[in-house]
Protein backbone atom coordinates (compact mmCIF):
# COMPACT_ATOMS: atom_id res chain seq x y z
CA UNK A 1 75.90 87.55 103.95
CA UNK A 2 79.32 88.05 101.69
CA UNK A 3 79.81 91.60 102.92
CA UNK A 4 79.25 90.58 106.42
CA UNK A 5 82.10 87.43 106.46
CA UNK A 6 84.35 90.37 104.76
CA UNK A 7 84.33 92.44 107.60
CA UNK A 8 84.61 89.15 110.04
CA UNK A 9 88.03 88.72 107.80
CA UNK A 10 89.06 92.18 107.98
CA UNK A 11 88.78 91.95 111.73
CA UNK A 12 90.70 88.52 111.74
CA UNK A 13 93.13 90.09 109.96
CA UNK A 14 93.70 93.46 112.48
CA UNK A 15 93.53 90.77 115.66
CA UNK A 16 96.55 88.98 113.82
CA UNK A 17 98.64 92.24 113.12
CA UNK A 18 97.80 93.59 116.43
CA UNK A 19 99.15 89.74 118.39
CA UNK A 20 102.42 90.16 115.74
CA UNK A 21 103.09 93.67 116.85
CA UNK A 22 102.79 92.72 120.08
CA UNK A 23 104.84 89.97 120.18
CA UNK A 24 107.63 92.00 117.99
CA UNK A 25 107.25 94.51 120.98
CA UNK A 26 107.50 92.22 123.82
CA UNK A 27 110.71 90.41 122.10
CA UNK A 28 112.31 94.26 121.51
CA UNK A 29 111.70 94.89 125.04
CA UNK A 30 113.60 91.43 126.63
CA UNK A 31 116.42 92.44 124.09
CA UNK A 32 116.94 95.61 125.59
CA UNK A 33 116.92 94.10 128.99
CA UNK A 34 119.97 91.85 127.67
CA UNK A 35 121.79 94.60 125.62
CA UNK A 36 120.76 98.48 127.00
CA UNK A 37 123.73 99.86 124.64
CA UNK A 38 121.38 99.03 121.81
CA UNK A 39 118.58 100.61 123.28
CA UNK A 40 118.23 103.81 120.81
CA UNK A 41 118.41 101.30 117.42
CA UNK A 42 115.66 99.11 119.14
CA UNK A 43 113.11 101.58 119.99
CA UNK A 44 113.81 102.72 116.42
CA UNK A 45 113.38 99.39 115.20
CA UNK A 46 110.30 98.78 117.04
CA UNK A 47 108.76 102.44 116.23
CA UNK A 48 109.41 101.49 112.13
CA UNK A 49 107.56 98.39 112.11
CA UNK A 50 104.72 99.96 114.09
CA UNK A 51 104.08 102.79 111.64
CA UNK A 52 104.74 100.32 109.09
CA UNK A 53 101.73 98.16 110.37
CA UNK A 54 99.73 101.46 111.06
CA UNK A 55 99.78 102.13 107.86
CA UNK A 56 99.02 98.87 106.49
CA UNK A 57 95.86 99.00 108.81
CA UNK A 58 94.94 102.19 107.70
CA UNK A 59 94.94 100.44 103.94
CA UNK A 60 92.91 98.03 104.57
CA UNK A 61 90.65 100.04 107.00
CA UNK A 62 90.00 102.77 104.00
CA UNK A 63 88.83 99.93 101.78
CA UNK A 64 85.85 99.22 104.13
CA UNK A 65 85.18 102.66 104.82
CA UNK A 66 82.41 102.78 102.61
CA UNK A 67 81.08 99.09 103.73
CA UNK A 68 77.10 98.75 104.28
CA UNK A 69 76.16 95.77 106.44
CA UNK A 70 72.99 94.40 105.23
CA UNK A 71 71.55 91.64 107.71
């Protein structure tokens, strides 16, 4: 049952990056409503902290790669 509430947490865990990216999207986007002269900085700024998350999912993902579910 241990290795099966480890993937539940895993998949907690990429809901919860997935809802901040979002969010960190959606906040980019009304700021470039109010200020279009900073548009190129932040798409830039948004397209860092995606691949920064990507890759943080990606870290976490390899770890469970190997994962058996026994039930």
């Amino acid at each position: 049952m241990e290795k099966l509430e480890i993937v539940f947490k895993f998949m907690k865990n990429l809901v919860t990056g997935l809802v901040i990216e979002g969010l960190i999207a959606i906040l980019i986007g009304i700021l470039i409503f109010l200020f279009p002269d900073l548009l190129g900085m932040l798409v830039g700024i948004l397209l860092i902290i995606s691949g920064i998350i990507a890759f943080i999912f990606a870290a976490k993902l390899s770890k469970y790669t190997k994962l058996k579910i026994e039930i």
